[in-house]
Protein backbone atom coordinates (compact mmCIF):
# COMPACT_ATOMS: atom_id res chain seq x y z
CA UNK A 1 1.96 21.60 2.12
CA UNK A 2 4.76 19.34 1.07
CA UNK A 3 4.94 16.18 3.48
CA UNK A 4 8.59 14.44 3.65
CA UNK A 5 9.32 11.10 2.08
CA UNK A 6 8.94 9.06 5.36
CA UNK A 7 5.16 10.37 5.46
CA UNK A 8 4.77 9.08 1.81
CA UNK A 9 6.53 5.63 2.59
CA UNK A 10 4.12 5.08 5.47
CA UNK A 11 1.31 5.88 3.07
CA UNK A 12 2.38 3.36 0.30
CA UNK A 13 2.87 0.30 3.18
CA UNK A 14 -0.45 1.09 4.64
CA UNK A 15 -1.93 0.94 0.65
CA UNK A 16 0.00 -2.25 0.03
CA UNK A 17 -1.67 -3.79 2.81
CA UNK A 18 -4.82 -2.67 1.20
CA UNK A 19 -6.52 0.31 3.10
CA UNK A 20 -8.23 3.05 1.63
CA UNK A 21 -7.14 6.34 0.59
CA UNK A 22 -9.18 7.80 3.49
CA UNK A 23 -8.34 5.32 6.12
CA UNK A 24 -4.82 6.25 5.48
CA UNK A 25 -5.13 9.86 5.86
CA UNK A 26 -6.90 9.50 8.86
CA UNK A 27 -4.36 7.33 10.49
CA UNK A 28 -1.38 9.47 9.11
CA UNK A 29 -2.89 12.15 10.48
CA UNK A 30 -3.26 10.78 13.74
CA UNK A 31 0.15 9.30 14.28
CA UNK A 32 1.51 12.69 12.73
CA UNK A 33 -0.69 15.42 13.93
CA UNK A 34 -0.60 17.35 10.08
CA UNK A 35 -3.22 17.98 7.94
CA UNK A 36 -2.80 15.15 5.05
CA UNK A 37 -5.94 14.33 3.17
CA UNK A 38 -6.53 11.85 1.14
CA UNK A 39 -6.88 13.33 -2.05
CA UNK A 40 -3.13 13.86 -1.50
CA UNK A 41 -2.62 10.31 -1.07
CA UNK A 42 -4.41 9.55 -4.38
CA UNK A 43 -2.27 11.53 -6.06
CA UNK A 44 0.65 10.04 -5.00
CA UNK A 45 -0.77 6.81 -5.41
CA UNK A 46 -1.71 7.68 -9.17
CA UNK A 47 1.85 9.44 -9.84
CA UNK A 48 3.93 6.76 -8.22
CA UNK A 49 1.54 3.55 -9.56
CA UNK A 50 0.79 1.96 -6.46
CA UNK A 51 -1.94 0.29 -8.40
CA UNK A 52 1.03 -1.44 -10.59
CA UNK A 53 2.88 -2.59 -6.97
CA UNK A 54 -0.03 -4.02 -5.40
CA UNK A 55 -1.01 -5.80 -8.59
CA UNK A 56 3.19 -7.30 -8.37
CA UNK A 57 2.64 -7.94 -4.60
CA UNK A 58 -0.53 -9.67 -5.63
CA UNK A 59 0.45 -11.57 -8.21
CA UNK A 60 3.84 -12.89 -6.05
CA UNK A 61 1.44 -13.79 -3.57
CA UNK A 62 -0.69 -15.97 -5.57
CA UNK A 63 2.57 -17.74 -6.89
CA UNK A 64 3.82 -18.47 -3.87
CA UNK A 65 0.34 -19.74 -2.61
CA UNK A 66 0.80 -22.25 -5.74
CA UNK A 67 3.84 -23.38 -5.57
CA UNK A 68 3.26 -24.45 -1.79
CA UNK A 69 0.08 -25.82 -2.61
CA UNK A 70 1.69 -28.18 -5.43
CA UNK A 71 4.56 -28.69 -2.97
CA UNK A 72 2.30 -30.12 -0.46
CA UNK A 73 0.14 -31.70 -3.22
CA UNK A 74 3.77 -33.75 -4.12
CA UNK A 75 4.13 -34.80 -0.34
């Protein structure tokens, strides 16, 4: 079954925000009523490189964190 690009949006936000492949499906399949498992959702995760987006997200993050900790640090 192909599943349309809003599906596989919803599945990359829910990632970022770090759930599992299988907590995904399950609530993708809830909110959708289809049959989306979450092998699919691995292999979009693997084809797209989630992995690499989470690991930016991350990474921005932690700067962020740092750079308001040194700014209150200067106060």
């Amino acid at each position: 079954m192909r599943y349309d690009d809003l599906i596989k949006e919803e599945a990359r936000a829910f990632f970022l925000q770090g759930l599992g492949y299988k907590t995904i499906a399950k609530k993708l399949r809830e909110q959708h009523q289809n049959t989306l498992s979450h092998t699919t959702i691995s292999r979009w995760s693997s084809k797209e490189d989630w992995k690499k987006l989470l690991d930016k997200q991350r990474k921005a993050i932690r700067s962020e964190t740092n750079r308001n900790a040194t700014h209150s640090n200067i106060k």
